[in-house]
C-alpha atoms as a PDB file:
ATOM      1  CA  UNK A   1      47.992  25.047  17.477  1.00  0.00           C
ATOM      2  CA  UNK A   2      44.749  26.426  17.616  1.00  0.00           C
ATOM      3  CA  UNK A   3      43.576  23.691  14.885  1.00  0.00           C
ATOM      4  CA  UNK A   4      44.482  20.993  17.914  1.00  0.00           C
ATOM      5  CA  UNK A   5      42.442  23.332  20.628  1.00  0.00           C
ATOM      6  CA  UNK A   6      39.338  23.588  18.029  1.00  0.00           C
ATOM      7  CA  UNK A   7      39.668  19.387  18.143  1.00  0.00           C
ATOM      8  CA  UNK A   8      40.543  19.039  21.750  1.00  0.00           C
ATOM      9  CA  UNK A   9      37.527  21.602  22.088  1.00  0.00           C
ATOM     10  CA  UNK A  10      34.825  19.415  19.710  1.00  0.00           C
ATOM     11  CA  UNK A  11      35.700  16.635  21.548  1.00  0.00           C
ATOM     12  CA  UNK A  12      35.047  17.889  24.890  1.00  0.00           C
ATOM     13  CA  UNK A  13      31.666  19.281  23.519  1.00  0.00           C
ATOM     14  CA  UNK A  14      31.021  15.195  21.738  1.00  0.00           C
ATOM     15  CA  UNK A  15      31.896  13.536  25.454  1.00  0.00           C
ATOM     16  CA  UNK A  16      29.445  15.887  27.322  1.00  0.00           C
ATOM     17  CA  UNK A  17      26.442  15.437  24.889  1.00  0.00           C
ATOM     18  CA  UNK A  18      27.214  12.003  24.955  1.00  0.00           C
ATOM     19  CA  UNK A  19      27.226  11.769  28.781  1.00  0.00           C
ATOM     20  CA  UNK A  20      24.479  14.252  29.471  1.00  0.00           C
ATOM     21  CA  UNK A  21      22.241  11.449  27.153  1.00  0.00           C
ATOM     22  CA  UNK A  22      23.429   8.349  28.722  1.00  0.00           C
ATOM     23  CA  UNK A  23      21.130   6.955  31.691  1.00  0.00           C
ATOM     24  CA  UNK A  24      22.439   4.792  33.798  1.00  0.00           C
ATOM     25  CA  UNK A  25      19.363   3.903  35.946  1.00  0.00           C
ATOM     26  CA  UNK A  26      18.747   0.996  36.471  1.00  0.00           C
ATOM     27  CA  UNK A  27      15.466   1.447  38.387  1.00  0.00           C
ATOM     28  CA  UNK A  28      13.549   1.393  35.541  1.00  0.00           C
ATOM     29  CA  UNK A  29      10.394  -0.394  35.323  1.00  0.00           C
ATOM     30  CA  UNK A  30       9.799  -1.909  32.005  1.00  0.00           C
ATOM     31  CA  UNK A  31       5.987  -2.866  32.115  1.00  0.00           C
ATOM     32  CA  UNK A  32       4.659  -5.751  29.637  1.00  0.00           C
ATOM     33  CA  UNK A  33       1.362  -4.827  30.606  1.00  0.00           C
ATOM     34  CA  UNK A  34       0.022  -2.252  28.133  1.00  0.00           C
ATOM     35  CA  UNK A  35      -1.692   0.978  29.143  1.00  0.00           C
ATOM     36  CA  UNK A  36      -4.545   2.107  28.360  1.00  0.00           C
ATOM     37  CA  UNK A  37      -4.439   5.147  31.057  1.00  0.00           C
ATOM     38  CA  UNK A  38      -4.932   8.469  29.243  1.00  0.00           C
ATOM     39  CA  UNK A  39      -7.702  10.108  26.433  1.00  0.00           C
ATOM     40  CA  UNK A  40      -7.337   8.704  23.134  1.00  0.00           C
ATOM     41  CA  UNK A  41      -9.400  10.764  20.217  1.00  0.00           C
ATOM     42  CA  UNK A  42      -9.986   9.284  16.784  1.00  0.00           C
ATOM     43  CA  UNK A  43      -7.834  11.041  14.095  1.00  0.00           C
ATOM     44  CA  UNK A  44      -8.323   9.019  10.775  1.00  0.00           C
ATOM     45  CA  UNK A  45     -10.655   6.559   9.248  1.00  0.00           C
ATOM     46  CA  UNK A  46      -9.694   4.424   6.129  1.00  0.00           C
ATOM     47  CA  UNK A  47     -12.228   1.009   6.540  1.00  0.00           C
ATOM     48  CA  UNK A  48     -12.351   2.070   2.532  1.00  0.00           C
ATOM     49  CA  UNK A  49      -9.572   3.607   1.595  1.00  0.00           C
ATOM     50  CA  UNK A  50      -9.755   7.073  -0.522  1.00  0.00           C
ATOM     51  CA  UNK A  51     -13.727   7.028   0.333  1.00  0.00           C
ATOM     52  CA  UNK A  52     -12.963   9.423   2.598  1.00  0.00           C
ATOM     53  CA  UNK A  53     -10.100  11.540   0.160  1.00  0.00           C
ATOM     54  CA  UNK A  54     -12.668  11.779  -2.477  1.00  0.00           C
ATOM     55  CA  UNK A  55     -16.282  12.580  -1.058  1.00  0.00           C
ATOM     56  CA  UNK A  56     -15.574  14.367   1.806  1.00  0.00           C
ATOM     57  CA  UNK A  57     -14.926  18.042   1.179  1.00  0.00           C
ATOM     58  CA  UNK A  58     -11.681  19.691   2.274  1.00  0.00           C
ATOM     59  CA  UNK A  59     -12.781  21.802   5.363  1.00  0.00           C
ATOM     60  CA  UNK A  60     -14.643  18.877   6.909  1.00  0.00           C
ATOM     61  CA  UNK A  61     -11.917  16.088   6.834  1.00  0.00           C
ATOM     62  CA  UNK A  62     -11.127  16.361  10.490  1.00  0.00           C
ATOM     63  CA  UNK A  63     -15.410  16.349  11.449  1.00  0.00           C
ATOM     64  CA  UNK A  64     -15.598  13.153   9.338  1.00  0.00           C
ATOM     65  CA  UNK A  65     -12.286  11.197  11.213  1.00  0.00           C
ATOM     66  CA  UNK A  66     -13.651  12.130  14.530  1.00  0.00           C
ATOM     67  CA  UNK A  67     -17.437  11.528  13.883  1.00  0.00           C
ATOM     68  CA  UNK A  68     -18.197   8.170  14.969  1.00  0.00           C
ATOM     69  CA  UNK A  69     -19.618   5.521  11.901  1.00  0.00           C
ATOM     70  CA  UNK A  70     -23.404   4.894  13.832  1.00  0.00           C
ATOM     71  CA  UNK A  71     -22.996   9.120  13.239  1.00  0.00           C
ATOM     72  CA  UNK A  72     -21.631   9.547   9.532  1.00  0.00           C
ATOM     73  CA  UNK A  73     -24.270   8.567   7.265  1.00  0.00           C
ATOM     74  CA  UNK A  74     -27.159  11.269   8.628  1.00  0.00           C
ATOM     75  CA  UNK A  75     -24.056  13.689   8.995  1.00  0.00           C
ATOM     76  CA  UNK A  76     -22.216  13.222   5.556  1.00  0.00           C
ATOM     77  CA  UNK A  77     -24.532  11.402   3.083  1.00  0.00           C
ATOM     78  CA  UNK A  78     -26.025  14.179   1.560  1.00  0.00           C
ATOM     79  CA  UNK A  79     -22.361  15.951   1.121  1.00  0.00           C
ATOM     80  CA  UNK A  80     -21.224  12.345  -0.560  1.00  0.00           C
ATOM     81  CA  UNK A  81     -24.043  12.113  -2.720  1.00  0.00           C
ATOM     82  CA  UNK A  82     -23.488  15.775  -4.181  1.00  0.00           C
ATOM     83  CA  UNK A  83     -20.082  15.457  -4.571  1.00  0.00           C
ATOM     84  CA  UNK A  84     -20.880  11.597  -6.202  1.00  0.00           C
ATOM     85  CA  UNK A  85     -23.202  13.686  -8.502  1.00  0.00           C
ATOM     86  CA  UNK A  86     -20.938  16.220  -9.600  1.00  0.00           C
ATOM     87  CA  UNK A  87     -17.630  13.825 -10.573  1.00  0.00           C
ATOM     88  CA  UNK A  88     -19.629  10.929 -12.153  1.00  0.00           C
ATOM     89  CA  UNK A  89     -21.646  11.113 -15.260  1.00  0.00           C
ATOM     90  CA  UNK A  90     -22.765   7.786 -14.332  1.00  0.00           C
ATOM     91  CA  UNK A  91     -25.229   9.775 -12.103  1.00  0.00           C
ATOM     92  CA  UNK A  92     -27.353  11.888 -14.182  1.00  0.00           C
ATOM     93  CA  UNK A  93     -30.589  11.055 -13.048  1.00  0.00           C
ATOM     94  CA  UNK A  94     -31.850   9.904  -9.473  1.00  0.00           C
ATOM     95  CA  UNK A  95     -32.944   7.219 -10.692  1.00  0.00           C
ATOM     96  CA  UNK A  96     -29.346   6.185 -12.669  1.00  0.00           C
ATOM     97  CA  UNK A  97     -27.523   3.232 -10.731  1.00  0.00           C
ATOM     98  CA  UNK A  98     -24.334   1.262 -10.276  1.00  0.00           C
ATOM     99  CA  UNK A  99     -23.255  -2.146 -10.845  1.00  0.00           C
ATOM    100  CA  UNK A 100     -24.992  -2.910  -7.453  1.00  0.00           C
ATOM    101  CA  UNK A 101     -28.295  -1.417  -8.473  1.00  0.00           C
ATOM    102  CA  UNK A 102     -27.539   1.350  -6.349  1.00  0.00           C
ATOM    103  CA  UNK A 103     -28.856   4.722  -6.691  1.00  0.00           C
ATOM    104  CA  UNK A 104     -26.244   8.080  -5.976  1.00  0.00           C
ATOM    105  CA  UNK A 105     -29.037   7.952  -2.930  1.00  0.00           C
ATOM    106  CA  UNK A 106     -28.360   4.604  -1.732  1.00  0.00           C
ATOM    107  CA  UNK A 107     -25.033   4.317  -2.661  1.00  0.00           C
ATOM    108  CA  UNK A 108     -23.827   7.513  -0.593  1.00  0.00           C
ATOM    109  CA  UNK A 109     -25.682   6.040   2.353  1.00  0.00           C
ATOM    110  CA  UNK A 110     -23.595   2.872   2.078  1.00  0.00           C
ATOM    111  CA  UNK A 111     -20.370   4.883   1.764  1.00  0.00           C
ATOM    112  CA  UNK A 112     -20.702   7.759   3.857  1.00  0.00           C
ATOM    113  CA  UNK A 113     -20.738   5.230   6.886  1.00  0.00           C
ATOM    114  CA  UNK A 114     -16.847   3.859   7.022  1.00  0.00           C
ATOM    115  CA  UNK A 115     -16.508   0.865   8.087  1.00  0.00           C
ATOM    116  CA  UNK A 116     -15.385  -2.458   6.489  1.00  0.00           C
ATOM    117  CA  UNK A 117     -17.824  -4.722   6.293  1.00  0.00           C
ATOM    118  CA  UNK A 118     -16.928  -8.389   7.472  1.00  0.00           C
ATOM    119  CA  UNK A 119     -19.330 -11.719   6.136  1.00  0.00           C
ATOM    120  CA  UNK A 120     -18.913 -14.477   9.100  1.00  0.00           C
ATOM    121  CA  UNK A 121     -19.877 -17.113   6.912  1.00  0.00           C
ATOM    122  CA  UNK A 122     -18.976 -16.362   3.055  1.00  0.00           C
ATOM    123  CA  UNK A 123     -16.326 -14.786   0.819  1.00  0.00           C
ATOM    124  CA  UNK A 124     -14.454 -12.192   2.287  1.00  0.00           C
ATOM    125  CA  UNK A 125     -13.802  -9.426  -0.537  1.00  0.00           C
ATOM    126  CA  UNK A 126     -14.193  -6.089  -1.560  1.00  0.00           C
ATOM    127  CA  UNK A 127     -16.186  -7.329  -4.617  1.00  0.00           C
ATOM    128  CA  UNK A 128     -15.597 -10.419  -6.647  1.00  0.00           C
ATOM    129  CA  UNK A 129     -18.142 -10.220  -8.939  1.00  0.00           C
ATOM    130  CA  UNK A 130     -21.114 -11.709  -6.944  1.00  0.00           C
ATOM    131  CA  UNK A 131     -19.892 -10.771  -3.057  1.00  0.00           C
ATOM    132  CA  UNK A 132     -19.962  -6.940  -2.704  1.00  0.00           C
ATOM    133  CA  UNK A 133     -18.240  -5.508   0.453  1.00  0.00           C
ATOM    134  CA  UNK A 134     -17.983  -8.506   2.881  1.00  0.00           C
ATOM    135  CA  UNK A 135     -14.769  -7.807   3.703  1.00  0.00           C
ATOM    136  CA  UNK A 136     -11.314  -7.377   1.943  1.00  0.00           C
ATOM    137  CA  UNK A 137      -8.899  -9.781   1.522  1.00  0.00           C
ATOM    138  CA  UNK A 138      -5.492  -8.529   1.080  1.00  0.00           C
ATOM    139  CA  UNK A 139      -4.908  -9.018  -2.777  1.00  0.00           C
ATOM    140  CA  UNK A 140      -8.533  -7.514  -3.432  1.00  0.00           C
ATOM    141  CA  UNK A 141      -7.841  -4.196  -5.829  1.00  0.00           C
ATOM    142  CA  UNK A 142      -9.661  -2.008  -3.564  1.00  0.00           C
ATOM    143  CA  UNK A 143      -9.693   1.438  -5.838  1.00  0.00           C
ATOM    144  CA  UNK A 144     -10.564  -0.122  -8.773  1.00  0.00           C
ATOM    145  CA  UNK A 145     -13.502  -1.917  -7.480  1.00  0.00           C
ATOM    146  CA  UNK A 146     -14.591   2.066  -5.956  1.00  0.00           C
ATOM    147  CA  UNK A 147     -13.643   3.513  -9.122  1.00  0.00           C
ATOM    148  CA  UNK A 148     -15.823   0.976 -11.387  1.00  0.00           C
ATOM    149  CA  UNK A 149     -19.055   1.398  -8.636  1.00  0.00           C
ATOM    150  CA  UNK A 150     -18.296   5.588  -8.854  1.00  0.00           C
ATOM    151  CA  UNK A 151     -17.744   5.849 -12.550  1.00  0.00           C
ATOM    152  CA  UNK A 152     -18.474   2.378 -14.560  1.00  0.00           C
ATOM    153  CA  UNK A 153     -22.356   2.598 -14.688  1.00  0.00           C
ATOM    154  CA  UNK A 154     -24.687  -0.413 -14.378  1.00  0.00           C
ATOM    155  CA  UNK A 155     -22.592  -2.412 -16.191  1.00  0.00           C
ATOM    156  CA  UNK A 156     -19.180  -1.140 -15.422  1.00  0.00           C
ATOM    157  CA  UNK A 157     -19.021   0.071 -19.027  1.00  0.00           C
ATOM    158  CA  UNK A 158     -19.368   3.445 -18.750  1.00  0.00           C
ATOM    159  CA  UNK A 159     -16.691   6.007 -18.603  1.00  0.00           C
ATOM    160  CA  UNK A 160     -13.820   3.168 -19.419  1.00  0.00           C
ATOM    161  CA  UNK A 161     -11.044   5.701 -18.735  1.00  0.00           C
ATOM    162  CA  UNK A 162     -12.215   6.744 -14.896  1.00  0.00           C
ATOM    163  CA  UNK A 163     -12.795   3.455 -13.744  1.00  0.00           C
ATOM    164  CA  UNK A 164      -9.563   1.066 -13.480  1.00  0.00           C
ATOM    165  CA  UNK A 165      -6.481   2.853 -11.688  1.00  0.00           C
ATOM    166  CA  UNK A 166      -4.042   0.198 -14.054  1.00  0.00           C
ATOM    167  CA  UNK A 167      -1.977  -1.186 -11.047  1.00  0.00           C
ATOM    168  CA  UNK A 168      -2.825  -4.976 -11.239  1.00  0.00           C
ATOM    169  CA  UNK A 169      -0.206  -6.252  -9.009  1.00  0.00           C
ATOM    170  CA  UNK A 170       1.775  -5.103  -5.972  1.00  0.00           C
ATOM    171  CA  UNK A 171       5.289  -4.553  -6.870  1.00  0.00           C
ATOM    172  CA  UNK A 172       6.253  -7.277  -4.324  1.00  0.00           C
ATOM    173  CA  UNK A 173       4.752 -10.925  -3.749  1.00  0.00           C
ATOM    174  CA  UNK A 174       2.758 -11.202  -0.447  1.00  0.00           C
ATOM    175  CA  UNK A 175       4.214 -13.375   2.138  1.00  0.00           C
ATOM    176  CA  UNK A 176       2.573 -16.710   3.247  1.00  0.00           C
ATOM    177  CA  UNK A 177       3.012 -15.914   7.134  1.00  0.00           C
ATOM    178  CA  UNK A 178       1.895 -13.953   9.098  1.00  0.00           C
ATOM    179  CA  UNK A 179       2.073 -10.187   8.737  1.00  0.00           C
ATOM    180  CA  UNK A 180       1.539 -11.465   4.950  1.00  0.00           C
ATOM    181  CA  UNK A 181       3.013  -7.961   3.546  1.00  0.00           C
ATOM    182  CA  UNK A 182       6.042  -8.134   1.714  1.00  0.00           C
ATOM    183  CA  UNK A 183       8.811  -5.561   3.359  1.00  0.00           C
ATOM    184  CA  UNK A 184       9.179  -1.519   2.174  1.00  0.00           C
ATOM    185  CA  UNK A 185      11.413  -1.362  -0.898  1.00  0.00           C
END
């Protein structure tokens, strides 16, 4: 008996929550207009992905998301440039470059600003082997290309085992329409 009152009981308590979360209004305005109405802050930037994860130093993540780009290389270079310094041997010197003939200087400067870079009238890529940041297609191996210009030297030879991540392919063939990503496992 009281196994059929603890039922009756769960069932009431199912039909109320179910009731109390129904709406049956039909007054409501569905708009197809978007709104913009409101204050909208910047929380993240990624125009190069792990740029951001990897120079900037723990306790100013949120300063660099919400500085604006025209803002982030006189704010951040000199923090990218010593923490370029102090993870890549490739950067002994001041006067040691990259692939791009870039000095830990010049390169930081280039980096410490995040945005993604579009050419109008070339190649669009991360880096093909001529183009350098003029875009990024989708296939373009984005951390490897950083990792070779952080750690591989002038001639992308040095430091062999910092500067390829070894993923060469996505896991799933891009589509050929439009959103072009392949779905989540």
């Amino acid at each position: 008996m009281k196994i059929n009152n603890i039922k009756l009981y769960a069932i009431a308590i199912l039909v109320s929550v179910t009731a109390l979360n129904c709406n049956n209004d039909d007054d409501i305005n569905i708009s197809t207009e978007p709104n913009f109405s409101g204050t909208y802050t910047q929380e993240d930037q990624m125009g190069r992905p792990a740029v951001n994860t990897v120079f900037v130093s723990s306790g100013m993540k949120d300063a660099f998301n919400t500085t604006i780009p025209s803002e982030q290389g006189a704010a951040f270079q000199t923090m990218f440039q010593n923490n370029l310094e102090g993870l890549s041997p490739a950067y002994n010197t001041p006067t040691d470059a990259n692939a791009l003939t870039l000095t830990s200087a010049q390169f930081t400067g280039l980096l410490a600003t995040d945005v993604l870079n579009v050419s109008l009238d070339g190649t669009t890529t991360f880096y093909d082997g001529t183009n350098v940041l003029t875009g990024r297609a989708l296939a373009d191996d984005v951390i490897t290309v950083e990792l070779l210009l952080i750690f591989g030297g002038e001639d992308f030879s040095e430091n062999p085992g910092l500067s390829n991540d070894n993923v060469d392919a996505n896991d799933k063939a891009f589509l050929s329409s439009f959103p072009y990503l392949a779905s989540p496992w």
